[in-house]
C-alpha atoms as a PDB file:
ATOM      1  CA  UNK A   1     207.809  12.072 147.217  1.00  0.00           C
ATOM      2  CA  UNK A   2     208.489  14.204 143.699  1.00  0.00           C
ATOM      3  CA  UNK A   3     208.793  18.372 145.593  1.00  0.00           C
ATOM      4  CA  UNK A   4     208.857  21.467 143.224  1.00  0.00           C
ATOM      5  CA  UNK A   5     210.490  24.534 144.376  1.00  0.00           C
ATOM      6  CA  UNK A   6     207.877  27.814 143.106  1.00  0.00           C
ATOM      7  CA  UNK A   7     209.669  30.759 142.927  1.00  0.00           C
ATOM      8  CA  UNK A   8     207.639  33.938 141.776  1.00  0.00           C
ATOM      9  CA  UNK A   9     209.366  37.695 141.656  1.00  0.00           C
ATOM     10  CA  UNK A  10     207.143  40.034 140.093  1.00  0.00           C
ATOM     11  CA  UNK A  11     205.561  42.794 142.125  1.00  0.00           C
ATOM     12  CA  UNK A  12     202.241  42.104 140.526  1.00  0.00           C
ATOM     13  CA  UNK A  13     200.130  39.434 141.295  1.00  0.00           C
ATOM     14  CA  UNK A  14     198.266  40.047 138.034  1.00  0.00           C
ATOM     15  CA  UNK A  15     201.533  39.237 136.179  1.00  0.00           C
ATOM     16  CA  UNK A  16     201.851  37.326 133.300  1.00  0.00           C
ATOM     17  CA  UNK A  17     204.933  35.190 134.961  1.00  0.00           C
ATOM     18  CA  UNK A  18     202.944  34.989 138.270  1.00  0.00           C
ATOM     19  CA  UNK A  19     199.766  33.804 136.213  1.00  0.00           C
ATOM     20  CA  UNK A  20     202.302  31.063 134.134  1.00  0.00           C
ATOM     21  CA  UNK A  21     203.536  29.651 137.023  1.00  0.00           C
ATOM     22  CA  UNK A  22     200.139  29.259 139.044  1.00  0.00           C
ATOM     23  CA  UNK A  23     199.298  27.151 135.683  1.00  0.00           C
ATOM     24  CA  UNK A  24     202.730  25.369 136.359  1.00  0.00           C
ATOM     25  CA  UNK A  25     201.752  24.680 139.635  1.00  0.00           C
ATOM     26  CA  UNK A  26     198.304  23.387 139.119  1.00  0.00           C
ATOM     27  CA  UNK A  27     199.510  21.045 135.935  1.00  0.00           C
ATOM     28  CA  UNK A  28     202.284  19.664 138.445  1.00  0.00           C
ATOM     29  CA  UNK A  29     200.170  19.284 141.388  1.00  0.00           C
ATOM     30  CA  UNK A  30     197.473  17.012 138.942  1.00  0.00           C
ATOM     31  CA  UNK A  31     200.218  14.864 137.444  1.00  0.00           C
ATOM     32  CA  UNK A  32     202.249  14.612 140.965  1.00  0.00           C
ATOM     33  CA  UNK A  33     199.377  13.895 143.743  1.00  0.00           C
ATOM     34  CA  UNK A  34     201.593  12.871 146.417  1.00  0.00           C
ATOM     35  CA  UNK A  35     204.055  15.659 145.482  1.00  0.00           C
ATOM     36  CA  UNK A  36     205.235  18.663 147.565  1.00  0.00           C
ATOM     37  CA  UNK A  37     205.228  22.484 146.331  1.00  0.00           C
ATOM     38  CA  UNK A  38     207.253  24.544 148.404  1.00  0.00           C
ATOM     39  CA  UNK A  39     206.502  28.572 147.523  1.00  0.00           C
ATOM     40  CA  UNK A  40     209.083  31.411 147.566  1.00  0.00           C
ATOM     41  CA  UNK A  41     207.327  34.494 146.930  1.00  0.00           C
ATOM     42  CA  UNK A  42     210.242  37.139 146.091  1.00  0.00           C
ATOM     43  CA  UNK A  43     208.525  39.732 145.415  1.00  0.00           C
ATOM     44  CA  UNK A  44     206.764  39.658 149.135  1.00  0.00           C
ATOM     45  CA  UNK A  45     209.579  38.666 150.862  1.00  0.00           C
ATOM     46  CA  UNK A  46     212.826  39.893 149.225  1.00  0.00           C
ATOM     47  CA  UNK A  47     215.761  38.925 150.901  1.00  0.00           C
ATOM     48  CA  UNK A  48     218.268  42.014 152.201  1.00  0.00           C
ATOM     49  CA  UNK A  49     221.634  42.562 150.166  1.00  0.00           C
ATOM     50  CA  UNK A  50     224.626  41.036 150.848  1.00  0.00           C
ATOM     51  CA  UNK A  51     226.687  43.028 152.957  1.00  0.00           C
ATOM     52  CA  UNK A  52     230.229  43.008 154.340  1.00  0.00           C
ATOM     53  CA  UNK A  53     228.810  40.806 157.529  1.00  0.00           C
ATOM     54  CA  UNK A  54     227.426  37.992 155.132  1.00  0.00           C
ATOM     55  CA  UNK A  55     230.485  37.941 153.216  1.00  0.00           C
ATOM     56  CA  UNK A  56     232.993  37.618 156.581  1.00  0.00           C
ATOM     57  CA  UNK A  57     230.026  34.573 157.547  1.00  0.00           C
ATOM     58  CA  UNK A  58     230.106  32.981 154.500  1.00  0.00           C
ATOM     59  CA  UNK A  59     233.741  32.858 154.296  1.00  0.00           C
ATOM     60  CA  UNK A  60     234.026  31.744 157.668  1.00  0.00           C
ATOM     61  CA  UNK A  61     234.365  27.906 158.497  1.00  0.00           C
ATOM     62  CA  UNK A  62     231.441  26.260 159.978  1.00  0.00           C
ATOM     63  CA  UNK A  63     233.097  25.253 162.859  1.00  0.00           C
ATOM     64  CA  UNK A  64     234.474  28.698 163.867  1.00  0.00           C
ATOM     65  CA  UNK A  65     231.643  30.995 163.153  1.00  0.00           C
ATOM     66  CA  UNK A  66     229.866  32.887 166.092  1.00  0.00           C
ATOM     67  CA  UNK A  67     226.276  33.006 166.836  1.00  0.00           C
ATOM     68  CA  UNK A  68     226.188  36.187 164.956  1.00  0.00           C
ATOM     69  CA  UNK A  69     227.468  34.709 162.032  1.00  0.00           C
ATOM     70  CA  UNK A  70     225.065  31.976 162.105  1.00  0.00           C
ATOM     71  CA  UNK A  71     222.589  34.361 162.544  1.00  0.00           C
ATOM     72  CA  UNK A  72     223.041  36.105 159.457  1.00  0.00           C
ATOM     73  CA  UNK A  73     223.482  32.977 157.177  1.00  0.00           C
ATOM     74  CA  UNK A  74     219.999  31.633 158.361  1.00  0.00           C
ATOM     75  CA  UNK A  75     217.911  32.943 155.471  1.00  0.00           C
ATOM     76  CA  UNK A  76     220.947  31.488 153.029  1.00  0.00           C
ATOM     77  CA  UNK A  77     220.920  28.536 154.656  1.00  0.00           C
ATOM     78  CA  UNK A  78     217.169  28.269 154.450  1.00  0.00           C
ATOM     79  CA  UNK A  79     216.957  29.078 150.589  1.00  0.00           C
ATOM     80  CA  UNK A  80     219.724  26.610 149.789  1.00  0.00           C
ATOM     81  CA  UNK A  81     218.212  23.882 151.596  1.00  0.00           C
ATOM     82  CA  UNK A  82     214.410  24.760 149.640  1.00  0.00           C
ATOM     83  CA  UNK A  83     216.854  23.794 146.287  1.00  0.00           C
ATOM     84  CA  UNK A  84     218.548  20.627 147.575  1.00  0.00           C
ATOM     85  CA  UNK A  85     215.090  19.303 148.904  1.00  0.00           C
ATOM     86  CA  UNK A  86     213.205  19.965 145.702  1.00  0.00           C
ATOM     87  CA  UNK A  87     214.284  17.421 142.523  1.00  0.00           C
ATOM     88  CA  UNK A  88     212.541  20.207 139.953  1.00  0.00           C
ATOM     89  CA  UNK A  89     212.369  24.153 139.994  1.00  0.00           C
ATOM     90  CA  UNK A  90     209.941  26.392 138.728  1.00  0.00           C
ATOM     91  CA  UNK A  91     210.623  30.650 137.475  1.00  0.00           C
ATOM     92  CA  UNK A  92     208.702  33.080 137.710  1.00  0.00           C
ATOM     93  CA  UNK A  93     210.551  36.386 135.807  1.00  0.00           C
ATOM     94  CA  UNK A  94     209.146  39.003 134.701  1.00  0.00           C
ATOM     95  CA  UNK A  95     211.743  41.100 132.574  1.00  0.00           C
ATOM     96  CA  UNK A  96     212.723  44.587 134.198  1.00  0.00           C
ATOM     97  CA  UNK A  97     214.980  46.749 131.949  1.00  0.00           C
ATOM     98  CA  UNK A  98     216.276  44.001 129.917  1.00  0.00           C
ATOM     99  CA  UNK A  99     217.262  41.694 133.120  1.00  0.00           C
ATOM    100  CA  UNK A 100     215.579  40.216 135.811  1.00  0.00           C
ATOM    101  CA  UNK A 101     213.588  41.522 138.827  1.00  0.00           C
ATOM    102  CA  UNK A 102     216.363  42.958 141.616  1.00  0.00           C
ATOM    103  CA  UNK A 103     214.636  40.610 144.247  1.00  0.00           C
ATOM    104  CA  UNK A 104     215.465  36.923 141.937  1.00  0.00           C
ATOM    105  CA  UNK A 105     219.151  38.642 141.931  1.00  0.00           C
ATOM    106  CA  UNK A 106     218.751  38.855 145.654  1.00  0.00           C
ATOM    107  CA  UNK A 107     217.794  35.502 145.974  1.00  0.00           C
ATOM    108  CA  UNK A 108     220.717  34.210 143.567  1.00  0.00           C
ATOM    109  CA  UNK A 109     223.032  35.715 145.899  1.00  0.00           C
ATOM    110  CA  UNK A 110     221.840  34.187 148.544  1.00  0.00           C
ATOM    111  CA  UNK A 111     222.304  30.506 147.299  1.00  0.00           C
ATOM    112  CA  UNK A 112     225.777  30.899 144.864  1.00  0.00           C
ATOM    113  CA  UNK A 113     227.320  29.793 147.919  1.00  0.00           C
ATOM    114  CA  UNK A 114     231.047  27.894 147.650  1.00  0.00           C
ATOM    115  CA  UNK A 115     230.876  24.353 149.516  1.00  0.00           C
ATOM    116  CA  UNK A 116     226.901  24.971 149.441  1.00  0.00           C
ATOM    117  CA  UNK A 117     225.593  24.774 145.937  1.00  0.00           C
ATOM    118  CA  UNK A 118     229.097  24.809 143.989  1.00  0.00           C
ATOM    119  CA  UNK A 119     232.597  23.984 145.021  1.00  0.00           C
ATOM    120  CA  UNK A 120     235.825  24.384 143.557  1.00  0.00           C
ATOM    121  CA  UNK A 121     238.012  21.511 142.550  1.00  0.00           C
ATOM    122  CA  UNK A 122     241.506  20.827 139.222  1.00  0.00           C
ATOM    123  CA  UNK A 123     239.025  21.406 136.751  1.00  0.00           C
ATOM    124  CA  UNK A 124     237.590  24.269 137.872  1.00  0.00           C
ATOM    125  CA  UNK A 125     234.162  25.459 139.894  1.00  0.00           C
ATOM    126  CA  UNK A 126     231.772  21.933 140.118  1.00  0.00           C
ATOM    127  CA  UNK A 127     227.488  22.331 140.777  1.00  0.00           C
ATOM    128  CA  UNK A 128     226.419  20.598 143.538  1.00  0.00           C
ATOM    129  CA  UNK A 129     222.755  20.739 142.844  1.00  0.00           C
ATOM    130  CA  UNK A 130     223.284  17.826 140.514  1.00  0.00           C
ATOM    131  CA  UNK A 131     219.970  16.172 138.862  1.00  0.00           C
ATOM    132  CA  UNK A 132     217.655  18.797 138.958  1.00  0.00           C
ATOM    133  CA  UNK A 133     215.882  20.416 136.363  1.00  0.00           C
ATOM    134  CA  UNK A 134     214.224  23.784 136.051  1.00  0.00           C
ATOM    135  CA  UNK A 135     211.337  25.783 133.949  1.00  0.00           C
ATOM    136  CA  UNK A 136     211.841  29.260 133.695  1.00  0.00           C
ATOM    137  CA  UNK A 137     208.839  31.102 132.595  1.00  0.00           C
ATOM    138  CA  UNK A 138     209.254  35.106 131.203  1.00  0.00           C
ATOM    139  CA  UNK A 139     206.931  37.732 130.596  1.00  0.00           C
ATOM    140  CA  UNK A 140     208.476  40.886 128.710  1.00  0.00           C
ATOM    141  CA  UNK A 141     207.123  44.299 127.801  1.00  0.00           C
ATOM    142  CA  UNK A 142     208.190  43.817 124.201  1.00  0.00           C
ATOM    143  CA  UNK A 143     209.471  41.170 122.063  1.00  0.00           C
ATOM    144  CA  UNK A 144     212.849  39.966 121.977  1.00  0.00           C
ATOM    145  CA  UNK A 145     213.547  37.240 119.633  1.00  0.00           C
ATOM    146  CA  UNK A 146     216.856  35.065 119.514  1.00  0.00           C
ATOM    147  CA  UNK A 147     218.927  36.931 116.419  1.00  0.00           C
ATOM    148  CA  UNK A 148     216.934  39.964 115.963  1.00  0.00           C
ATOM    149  CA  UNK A 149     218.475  43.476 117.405  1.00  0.00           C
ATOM    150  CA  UNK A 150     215.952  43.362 120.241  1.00  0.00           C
ATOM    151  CA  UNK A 151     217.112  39.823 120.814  1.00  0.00           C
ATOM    152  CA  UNK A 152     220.538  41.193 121.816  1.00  0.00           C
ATOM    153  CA  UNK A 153     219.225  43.153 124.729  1.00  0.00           C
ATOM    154  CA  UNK A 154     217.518  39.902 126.373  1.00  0.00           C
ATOM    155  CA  UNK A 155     219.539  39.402 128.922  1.00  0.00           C
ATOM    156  CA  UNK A 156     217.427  37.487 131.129  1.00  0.00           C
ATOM    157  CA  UNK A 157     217.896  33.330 129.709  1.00  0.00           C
ATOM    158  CA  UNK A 158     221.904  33.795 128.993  1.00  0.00           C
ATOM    159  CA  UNK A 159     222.349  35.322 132.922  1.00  0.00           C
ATOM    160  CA  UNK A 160     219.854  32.806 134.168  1.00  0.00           C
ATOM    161  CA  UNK A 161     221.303  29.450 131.893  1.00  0.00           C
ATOM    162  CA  UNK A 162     224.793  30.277 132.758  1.00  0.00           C
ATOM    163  CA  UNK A 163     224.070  30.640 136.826  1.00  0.00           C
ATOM    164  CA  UNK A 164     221.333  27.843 136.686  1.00  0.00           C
ATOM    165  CA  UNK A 165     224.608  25.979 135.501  1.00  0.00           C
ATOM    166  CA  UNK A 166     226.736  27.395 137.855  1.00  0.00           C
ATOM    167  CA  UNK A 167     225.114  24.864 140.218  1.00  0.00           C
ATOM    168  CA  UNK A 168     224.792  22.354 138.307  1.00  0.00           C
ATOM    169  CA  UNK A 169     221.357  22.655 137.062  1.00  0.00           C
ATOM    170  CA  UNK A 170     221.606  22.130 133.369  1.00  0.00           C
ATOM    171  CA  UNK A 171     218.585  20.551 132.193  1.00  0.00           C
ATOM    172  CA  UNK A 172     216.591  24.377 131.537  1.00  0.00           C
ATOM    173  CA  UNK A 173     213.761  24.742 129.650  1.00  0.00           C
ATOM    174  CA  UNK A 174     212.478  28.520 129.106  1.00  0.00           C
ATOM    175  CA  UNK A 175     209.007  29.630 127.970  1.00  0.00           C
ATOM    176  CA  UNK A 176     208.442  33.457 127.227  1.00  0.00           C
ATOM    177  CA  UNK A 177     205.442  35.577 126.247  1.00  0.00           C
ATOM    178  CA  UNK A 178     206.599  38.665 124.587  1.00  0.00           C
ATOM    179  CA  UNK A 179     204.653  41.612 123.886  1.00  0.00           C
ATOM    180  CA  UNK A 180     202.913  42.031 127.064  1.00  0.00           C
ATOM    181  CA  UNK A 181     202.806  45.814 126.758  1.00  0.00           C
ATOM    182  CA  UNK A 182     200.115  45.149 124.239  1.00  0.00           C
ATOM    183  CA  UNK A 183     198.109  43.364 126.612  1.00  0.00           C
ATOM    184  CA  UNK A 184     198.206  45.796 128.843  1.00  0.00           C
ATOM    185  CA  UNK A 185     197.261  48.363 126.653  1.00  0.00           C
ATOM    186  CA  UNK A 186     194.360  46.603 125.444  1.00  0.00           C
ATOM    187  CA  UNK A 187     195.699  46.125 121.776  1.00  0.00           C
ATOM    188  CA  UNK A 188     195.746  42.357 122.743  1.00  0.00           C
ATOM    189  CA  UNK A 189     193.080  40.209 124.375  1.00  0.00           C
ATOM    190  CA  UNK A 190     194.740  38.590 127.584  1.00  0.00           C
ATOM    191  CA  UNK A 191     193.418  34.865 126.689  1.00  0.00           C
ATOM    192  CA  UNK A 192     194.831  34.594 123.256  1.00  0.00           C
ATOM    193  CA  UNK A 193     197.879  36.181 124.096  1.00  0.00           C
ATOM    194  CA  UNK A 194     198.263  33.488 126.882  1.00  0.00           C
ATOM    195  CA  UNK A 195     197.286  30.614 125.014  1.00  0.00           C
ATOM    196  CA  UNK A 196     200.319  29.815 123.310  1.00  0.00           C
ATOM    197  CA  UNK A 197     202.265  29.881 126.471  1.00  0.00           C
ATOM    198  CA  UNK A 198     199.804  28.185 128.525  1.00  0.00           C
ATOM    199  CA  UNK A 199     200.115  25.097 126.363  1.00  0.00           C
ATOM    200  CA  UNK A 200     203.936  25.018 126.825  1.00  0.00           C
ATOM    201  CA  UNK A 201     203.482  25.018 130.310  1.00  0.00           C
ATOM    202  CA  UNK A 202     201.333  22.147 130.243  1.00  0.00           C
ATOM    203  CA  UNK A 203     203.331  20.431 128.638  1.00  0.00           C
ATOM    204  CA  UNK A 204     206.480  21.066 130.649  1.00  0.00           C
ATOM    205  CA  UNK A 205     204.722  20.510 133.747  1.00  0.00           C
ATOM    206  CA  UNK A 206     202.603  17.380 133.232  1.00  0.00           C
END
């Protein structure tokens, strides 16, 4: 049975990214009718930052960690094993100040863990989450084209590619409507402005 992880993180459940990925969703669910959609909603549920506790747990061997320990790994533990069940991911990112919502770094934290999603071997740090694939769909205030000066302060697909990777999840594909601000000024009608996207998603997803 095919399962796609859904991961949304903007505040807004009016959102552009929120509204992509419902599309996502819907497109997979129709071409996958025996396939499982299992929903992480960041922006609700946000996990906590890590703190020195997490760290001393995570570094900690399986076998000699206390109940406390345990304790505070659960919700890692959790997350990681939502990415090793699904075989595809799904994004939803909404740009904040150039980057990504606080909560998806939250999250990221929570699942870069060593002998969990990547290990360390001669050649270097080695994904784990081998054979996956993931669609990351961003909505951004302005517009921030590959090789134009705004373009430079996008730092939300080289962060996301390169930890994506990290893991092992390579195959990436990225759709982005840009120039939301208009829309939500009313300089742009919302349907048009989504259209373009909408169709990548489709694609992507069927």
């Amino acid at each position: 049975m095919p399962t796609l992880l859904h991961v949304d993180s903007s505040p807004l459940e009016s959102s552009v990214s929120r509204e992509l990925t419902r599309e996502f969703v819907k497109t997979w669910k129709a071409a996958h009718p025996d396939g499982k959609v299992i929903g992480r909603d960041l922006a609700k549920f946000a996990p906590k930052p890590l703190d020195a506790a997490w760290i001393g747990a995570a570094y900690t061997s399986e076998a000699g960690r206390t109940v406390e320990q345990n304790e505070t790994l659960a919700l890692s533990e959790e997350l990681i094993g939502e990415l090793q069940a699904a075989d595809e991911y799904v994004f939803g990112v909404s740009m904040h100040n150039f980057s990504i919502p606080a909560a998806l770094k939250l999250w990221i934290d929570q699942v870069c863990r060593s002998g969990k999603t990547f290990a360390y071997g001669e050649g270097g740090p080695q994904g784990l989450l081998q054979g996956k694939r993931a669609t990351v769909l961003v909505a951004s205030g302005g517009v921030y084209e590959p090789g134009t000066p705004a373009g430079a302060m996008n730092f939300v697909e080289p962060y996301l590619r390169s930890v994506l990777g990290f893991v092992g999840v390579t195959d990436v594909k990225f759709v982005t409507a840009g120039g939301v601000a208009k829309v939500m000024m009313g300089a742009v009608d919302r349907g048009e402005f989504l259209k373009p996207a909408l169709e990548q998603v489709r694609a992507i997803a069927a």
